[in-house]
PDB file of N, CA and C in Angstrom:
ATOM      1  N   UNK A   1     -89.539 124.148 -11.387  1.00  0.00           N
ATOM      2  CA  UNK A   1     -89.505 125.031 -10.272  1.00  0.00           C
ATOM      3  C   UNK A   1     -88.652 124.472  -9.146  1.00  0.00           C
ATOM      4  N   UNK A   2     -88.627 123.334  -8.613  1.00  0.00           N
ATOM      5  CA  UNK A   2     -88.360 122.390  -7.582  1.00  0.00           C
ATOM      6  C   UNK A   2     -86.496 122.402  -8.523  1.00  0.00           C
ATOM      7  N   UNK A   3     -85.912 122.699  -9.338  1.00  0.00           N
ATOM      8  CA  UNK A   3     -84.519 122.804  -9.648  1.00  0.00           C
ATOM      9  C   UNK A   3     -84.006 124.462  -9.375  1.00  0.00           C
ATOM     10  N   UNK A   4     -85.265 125.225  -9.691  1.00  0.00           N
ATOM     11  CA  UNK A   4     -84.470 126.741  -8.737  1.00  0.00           C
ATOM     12  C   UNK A   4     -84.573 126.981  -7.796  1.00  0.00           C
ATOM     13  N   UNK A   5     -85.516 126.091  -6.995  1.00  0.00           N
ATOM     14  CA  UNK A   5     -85.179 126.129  -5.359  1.00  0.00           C
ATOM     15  C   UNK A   5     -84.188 125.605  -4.906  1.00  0.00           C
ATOM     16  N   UNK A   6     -83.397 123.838  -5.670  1.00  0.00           N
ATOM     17  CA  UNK A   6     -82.898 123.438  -5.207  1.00  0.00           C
ATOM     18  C   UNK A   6     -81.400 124.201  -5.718  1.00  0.00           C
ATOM     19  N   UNK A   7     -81.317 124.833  -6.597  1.00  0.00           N
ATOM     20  CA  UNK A   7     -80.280 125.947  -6.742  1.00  0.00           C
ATOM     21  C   UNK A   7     -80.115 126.891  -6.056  1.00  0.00           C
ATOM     22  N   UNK A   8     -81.176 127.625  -5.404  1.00  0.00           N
ATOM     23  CA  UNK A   8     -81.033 128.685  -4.535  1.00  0.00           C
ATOM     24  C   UNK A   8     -80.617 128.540  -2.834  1.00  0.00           C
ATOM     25  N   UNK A   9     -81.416 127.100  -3.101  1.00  0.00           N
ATOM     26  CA  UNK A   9     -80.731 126.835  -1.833  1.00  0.00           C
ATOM     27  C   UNK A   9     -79.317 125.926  -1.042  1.00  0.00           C
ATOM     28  N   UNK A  10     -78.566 125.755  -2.164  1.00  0.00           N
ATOM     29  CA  UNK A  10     -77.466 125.218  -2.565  1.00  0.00           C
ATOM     30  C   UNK A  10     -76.594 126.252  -2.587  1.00  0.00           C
ATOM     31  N   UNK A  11     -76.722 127.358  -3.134  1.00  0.00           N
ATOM     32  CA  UNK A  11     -75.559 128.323  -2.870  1.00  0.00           C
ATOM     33  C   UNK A  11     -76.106 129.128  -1.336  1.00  0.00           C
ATOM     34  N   UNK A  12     -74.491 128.999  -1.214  1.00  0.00           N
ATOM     35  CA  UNK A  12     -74.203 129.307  -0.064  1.00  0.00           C
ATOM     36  C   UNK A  12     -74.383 131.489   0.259  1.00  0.00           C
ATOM     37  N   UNK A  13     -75.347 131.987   1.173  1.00  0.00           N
ATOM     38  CA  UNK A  13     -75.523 133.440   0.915  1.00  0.00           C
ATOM     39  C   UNK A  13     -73.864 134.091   1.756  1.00  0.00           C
ATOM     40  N   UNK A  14     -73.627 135.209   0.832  1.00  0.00           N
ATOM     41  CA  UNK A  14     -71.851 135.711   1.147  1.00  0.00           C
ATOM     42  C   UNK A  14     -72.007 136.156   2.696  1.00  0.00           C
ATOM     43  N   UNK A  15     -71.180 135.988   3.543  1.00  0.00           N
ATOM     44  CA  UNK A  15     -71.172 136.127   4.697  1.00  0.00           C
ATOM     45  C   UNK A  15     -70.583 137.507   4.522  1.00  0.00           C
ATOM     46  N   UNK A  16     -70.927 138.491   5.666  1.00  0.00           N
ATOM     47  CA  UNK A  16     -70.242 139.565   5.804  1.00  0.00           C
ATOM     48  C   UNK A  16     -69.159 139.589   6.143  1.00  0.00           C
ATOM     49  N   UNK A  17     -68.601 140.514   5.374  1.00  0.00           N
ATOM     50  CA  UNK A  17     -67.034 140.392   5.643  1.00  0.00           C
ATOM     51  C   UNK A  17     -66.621 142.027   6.092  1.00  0.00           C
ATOM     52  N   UNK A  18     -65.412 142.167   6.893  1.00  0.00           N
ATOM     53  CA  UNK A  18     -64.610 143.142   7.669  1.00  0.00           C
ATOM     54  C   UNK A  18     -64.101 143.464   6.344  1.00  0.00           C
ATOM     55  N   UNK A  19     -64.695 145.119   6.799  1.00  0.00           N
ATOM     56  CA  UNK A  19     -63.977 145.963   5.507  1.00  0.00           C
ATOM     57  C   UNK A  19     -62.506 146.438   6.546  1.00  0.00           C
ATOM     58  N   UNK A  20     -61.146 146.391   6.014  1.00  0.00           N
ATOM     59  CA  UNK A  20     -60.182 146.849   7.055  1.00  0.00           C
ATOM     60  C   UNK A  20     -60.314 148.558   7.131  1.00  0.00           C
ATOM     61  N   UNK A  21     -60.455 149.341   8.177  1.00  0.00           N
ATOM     62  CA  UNK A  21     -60.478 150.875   8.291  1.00  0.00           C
ATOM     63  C   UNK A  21     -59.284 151.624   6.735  1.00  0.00           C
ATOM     64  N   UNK A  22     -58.253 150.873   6.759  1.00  0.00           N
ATOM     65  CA  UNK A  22     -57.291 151.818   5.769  1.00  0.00           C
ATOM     66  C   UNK A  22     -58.339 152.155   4.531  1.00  0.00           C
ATOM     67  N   UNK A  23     -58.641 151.000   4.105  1.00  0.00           N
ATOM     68  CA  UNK A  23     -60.159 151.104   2.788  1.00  0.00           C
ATOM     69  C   UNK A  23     -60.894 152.166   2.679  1.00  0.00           C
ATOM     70  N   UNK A  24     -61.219 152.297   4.281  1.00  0.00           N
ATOM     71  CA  UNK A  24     -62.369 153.363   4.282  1.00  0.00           C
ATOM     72  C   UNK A  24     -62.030 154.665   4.762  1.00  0.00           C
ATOM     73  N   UNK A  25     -61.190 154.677   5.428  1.00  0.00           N
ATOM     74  CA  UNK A  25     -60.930 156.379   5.872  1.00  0.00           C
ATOM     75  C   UNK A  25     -60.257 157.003   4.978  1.00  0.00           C
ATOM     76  N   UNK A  26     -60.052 158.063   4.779  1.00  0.00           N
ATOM     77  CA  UNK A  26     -59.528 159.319   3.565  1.00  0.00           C
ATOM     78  C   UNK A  26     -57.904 159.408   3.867  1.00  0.00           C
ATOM     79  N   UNK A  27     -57.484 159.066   5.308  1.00  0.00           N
ATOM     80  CA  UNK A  27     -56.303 159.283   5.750  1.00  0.00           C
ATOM     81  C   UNK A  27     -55.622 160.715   5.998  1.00  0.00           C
ATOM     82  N   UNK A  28     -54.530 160.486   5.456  1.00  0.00           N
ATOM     83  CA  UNK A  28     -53.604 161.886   5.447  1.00  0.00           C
ATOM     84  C   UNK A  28     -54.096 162.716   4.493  1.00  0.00           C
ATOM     85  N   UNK A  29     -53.906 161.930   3.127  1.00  0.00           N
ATOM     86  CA  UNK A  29     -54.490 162.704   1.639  1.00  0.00           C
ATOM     87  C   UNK A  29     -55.671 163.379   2.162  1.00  0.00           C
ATOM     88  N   UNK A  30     -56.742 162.640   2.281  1.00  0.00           N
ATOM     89  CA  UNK A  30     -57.941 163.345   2.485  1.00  0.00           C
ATOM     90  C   UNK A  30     -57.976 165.139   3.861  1.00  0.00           C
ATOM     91  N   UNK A  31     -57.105 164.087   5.032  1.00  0.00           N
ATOM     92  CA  UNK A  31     -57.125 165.347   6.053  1.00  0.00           C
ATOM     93  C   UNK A  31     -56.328 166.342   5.502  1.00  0.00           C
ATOM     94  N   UNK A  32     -55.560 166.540   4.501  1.00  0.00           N
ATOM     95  CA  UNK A  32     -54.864 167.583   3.474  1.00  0.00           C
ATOM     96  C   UNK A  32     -55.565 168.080   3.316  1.00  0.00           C
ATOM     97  N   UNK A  33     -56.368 167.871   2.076  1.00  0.00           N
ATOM     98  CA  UNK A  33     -57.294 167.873   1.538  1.00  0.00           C
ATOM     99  C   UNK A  33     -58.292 168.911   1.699  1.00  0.00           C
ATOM    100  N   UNK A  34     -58.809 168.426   2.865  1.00  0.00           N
ATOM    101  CA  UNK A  34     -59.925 169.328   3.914  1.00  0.00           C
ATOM    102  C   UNK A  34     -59.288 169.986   4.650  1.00  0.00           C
ATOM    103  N   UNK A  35     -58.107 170.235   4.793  1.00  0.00           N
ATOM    104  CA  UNK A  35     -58.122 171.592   5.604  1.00  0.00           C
ATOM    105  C   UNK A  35     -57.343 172.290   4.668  1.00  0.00           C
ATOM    106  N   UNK A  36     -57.307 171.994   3.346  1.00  0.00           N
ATOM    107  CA  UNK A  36     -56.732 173.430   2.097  1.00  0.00           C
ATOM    108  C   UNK A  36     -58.067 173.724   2.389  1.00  0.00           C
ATOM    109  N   UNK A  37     -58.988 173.042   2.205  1.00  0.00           N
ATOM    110  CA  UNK A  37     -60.547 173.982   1.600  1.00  0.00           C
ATOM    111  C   UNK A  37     -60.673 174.773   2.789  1.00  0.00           C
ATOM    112  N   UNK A  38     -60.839 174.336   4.129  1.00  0.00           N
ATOM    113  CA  UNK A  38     -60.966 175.586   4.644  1.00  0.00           C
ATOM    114  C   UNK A  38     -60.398 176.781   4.826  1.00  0.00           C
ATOM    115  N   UNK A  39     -58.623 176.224   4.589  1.00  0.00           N
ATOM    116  CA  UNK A  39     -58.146 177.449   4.716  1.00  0.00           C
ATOM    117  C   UNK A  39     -58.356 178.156   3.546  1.00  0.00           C
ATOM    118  N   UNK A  40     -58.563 178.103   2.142  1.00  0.00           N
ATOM    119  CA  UNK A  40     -59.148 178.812   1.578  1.00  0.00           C
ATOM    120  C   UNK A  40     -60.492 179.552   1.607  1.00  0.00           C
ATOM    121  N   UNK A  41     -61.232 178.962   2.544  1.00  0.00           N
ATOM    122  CA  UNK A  41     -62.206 179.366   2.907  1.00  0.00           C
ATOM    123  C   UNK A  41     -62.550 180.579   3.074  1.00  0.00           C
ATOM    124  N   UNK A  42     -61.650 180.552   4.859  1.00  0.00           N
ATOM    125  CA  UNK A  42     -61.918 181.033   5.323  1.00  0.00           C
ATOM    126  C   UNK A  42     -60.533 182.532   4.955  1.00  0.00           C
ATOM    127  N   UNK A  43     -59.588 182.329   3.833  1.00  0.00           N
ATOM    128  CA  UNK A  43     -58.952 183.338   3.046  1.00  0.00           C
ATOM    129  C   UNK A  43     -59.836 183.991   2.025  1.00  0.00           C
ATOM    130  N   UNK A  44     -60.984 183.306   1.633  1.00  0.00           N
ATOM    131  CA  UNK A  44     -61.830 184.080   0.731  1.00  0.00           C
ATOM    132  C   UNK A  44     -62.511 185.041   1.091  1.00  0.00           C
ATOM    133  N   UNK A  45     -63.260 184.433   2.675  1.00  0.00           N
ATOM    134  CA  UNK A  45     -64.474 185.061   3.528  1.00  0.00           C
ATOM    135  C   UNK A  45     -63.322 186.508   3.853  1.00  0.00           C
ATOM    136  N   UNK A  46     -62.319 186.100   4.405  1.00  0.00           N
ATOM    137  CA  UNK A  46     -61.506 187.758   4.858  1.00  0.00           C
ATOM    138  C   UNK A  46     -61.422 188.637   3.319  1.00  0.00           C
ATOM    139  N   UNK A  47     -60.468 188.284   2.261  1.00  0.00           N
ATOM    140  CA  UNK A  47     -60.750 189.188   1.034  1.00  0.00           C
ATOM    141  C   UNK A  47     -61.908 189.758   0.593  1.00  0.00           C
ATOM    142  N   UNK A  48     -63.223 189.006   0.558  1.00  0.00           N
ATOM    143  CA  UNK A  48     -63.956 189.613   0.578  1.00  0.00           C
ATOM    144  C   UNK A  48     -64.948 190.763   1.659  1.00  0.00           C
ATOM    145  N   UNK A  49     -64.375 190.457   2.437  1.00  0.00           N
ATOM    146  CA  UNK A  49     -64.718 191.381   3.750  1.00  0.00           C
ATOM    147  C   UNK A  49     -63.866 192.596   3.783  1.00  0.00           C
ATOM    148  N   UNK A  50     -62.638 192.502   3.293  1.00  0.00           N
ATOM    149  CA  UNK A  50     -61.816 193.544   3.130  1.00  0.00           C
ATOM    150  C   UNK A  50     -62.310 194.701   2.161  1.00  0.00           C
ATOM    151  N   UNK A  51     -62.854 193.851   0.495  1.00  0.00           N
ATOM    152  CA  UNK A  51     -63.668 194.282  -0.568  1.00  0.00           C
ATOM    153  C   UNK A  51     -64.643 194.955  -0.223  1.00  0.00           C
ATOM    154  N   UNK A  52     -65.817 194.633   0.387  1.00  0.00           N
ATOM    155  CA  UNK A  52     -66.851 195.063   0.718  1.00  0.00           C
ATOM    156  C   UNK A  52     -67.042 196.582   2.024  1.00  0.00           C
ATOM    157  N   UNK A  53     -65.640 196.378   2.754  1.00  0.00           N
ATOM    158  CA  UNK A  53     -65.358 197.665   3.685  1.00  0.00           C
ATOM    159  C   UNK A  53     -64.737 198.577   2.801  1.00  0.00           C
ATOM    160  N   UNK A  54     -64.142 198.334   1.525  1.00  0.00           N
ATOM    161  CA  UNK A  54     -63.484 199.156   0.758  1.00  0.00           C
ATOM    162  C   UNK A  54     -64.332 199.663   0.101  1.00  0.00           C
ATOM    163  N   UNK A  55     -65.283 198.810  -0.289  1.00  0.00           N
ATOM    164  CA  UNK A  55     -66.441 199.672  -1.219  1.00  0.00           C
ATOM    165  C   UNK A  55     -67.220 200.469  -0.299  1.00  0.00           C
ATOM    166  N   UNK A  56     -68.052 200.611   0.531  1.00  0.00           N
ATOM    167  CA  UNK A  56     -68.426 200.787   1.021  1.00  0.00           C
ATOM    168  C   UNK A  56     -67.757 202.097   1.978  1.00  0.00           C
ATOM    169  N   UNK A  57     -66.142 202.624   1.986  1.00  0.00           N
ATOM    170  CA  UNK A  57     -65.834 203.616   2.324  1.00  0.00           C
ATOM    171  C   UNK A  57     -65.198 204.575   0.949  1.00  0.00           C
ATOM    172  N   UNK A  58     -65.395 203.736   0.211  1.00  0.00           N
ATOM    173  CA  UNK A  58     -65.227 204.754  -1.119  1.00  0.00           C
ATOM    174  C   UNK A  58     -66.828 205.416  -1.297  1.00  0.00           C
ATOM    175  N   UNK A  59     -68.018 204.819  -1.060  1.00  0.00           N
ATOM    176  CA  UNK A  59     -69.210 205.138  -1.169  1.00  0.00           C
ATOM    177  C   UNK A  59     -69.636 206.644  -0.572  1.00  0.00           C
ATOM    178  N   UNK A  60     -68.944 206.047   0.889  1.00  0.00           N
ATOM    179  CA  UNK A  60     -69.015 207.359   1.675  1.00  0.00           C
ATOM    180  C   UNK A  60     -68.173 208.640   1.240  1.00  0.00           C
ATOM    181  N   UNK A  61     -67.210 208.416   0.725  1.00  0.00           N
ATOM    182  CA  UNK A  61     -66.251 209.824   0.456  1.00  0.00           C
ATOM    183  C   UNK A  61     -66.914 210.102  -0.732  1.00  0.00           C
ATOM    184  N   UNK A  62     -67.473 209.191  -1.752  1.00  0.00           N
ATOM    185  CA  UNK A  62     -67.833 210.109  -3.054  1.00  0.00           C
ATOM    186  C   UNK A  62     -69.296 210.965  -2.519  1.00  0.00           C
ATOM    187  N   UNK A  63     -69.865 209.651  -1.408  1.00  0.00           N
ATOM    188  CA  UNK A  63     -71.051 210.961  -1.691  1.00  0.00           C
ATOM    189  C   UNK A  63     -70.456 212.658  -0.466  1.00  0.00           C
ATOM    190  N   UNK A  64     -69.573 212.645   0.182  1.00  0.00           N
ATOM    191  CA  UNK A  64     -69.110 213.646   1.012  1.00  0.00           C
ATOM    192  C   UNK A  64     -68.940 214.350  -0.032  1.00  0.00           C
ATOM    193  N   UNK A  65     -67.989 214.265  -1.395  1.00  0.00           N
ATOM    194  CA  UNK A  65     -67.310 215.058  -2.304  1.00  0.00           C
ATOM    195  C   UNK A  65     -68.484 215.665  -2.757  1.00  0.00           C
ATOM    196  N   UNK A  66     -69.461 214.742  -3.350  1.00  0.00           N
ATOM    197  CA  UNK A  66     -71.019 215.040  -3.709  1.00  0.00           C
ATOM    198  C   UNK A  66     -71.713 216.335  -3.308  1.00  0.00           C
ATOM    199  N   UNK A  67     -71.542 216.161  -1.580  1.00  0.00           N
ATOM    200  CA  UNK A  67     -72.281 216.828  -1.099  1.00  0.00           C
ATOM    201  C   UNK A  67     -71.376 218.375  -0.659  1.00  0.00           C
ATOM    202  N   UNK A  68     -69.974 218.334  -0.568  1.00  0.00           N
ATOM    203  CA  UNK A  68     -69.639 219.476  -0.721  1.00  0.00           C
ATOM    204  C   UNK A  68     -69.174 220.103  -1.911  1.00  0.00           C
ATOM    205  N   UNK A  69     -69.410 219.461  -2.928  1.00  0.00           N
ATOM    206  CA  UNK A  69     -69.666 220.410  -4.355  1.00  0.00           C
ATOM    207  C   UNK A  69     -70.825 220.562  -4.354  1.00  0.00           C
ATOM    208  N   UNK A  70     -71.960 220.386  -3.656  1.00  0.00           N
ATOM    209  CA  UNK A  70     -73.430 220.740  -4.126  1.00  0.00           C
ATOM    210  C   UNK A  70     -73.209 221.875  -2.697  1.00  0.00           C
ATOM    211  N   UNK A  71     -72.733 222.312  -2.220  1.00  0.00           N
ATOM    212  CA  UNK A  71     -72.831 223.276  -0.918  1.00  0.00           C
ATOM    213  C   UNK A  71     -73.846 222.427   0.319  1.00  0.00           C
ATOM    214  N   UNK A  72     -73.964 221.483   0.168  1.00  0.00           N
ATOM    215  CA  UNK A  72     -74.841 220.792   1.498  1.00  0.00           C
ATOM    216  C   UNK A  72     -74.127 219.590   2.261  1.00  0.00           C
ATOM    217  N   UNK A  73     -72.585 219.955   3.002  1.00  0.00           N
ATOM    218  CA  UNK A  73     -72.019 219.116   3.244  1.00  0.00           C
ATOM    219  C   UNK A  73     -72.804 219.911   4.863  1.00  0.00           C
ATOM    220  N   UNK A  74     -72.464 218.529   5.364  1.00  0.00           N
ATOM    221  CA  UNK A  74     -72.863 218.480   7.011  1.00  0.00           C
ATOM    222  C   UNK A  74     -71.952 217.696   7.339  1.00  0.00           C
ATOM    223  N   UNK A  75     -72.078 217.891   9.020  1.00  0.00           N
ATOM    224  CA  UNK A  75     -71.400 217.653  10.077  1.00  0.00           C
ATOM    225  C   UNK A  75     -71.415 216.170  10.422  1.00  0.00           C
ATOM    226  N   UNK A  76     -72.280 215.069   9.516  1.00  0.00           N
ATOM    227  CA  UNK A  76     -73.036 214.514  10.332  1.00  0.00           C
ATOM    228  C   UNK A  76     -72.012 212.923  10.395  1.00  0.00           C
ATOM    229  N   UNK A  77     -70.555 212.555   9.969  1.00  0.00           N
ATOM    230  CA  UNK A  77     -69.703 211.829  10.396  1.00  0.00           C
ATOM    231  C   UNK A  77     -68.747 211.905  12.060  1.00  0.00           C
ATOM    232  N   UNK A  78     -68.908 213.645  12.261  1.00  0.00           N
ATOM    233  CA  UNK A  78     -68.462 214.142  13.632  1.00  0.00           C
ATOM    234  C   UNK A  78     -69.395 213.831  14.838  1.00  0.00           C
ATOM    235  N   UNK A  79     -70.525 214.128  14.289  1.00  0.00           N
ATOM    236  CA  UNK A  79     -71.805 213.996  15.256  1.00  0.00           C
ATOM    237  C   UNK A  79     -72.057 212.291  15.135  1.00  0.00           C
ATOM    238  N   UNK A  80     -71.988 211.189  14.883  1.00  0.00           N
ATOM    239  CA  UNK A  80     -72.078 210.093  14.546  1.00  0.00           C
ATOM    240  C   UNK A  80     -70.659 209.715  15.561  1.00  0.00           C
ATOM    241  N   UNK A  81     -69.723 209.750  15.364  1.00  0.00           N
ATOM    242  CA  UNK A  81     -68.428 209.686  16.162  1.00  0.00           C
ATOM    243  C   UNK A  81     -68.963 210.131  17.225  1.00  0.00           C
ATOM    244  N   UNK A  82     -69.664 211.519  17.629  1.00  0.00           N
ATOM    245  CA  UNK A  82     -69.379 211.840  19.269  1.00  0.00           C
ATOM    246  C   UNK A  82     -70.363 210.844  19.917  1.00  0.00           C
ATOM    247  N   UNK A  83     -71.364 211.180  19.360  1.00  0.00           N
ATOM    248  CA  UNK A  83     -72.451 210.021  20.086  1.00  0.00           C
ATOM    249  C   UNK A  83     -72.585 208.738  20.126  1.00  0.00           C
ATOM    250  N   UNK A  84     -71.576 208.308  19.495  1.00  0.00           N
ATOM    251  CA  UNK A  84     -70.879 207.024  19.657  1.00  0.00           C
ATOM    252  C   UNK A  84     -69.647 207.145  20.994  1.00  0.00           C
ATOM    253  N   UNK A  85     -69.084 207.855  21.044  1.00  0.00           N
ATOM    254  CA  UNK A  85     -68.057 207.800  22.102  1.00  0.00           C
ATOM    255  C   UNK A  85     -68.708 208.153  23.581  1.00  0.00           C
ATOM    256  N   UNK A  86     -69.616 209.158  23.754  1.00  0.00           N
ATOM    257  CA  UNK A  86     -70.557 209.861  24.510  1.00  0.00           C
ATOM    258  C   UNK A  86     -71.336 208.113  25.149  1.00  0.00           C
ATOM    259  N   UNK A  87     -72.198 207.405  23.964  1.00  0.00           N
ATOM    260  CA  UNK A  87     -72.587 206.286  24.554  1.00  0.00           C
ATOM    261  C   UNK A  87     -71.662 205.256  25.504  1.00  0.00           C
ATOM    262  N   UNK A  88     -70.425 204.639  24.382  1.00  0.00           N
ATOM    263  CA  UNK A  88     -69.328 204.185  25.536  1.00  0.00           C
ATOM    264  C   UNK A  88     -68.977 204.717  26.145  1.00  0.00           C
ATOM    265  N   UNK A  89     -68.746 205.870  26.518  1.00  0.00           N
ATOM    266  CA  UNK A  89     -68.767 206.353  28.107  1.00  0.00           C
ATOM    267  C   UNK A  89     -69.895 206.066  29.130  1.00  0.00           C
ATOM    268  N   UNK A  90     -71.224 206.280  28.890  1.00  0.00           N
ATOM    269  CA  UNK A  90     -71.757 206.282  29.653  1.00  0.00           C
ATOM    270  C   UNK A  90     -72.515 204.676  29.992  1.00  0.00           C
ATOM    271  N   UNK A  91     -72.044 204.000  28.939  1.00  0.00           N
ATOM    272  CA  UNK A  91     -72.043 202.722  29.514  1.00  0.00           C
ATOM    273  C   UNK A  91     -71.495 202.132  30.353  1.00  0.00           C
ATOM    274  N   UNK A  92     -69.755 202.036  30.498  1.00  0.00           N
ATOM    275  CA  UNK A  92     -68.951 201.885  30.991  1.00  0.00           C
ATOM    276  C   UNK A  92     -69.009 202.352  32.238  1.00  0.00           C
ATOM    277  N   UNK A  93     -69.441 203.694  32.584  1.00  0.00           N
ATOM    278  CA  UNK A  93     -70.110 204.449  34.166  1.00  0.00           C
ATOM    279  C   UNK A  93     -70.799 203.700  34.846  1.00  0.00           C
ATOM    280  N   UNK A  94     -71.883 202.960  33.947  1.00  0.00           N
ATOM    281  CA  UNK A  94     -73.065 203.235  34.775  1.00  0.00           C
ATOM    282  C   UNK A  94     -72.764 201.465  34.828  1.00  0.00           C
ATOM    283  N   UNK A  95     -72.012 200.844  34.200  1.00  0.00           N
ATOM    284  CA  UNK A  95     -71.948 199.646  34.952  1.00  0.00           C
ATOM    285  C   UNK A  95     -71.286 199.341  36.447  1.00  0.00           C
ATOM    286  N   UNK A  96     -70.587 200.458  36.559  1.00  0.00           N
ATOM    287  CA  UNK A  96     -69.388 200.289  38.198  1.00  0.00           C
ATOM    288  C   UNK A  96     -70.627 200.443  38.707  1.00  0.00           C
TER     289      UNK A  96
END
């Protein structure tokens, strides 16, 4: 026992050593890197936002077509528009 102490305490424990920054930072490559991903990102988030307003106004015209081949088309995209414009107006008033 008294020879693995005197081994353990014979070697010397590794002193910490200075990692130099180039080692550790990502640099140029890396800042590349990360800003393709976002700009793909944030090119995906718009295509699909484009997708989803497209579906979503094809939705509306099929069911309009829907509803004026079944004889029960209504008014109710005109009336939706006025009372939308009717409100920003009277917001805009009543703040002066």
């Amino acid at each position: 026992m008294s020879t693995i102490a005197a081994a353990l305490a014979a070697t010397p424990s590794p002193s910490p050593s200075v990692v130099p920054d180039v080692d550790v930072t990502p640099g140029v490559v890396g800042f590349i890197a990360i800003a393709l991903v976002a700009i793909v990102t944030i090119l995906l988030v718009v295509d699909m936002t484009r997708r989803i307003r497209r579906t979503r106004y094809r939705a509306e015209v099929r069911e309009r077509l829907e509803a004026e081949a079944n004889g029960t088309a209504t008014d109710e995209p005109e009336r939706r528009a006025a009372e939308g414009s009717r409100a920003d107006v009277g917001d805009d008033t009543e703040r002066g």
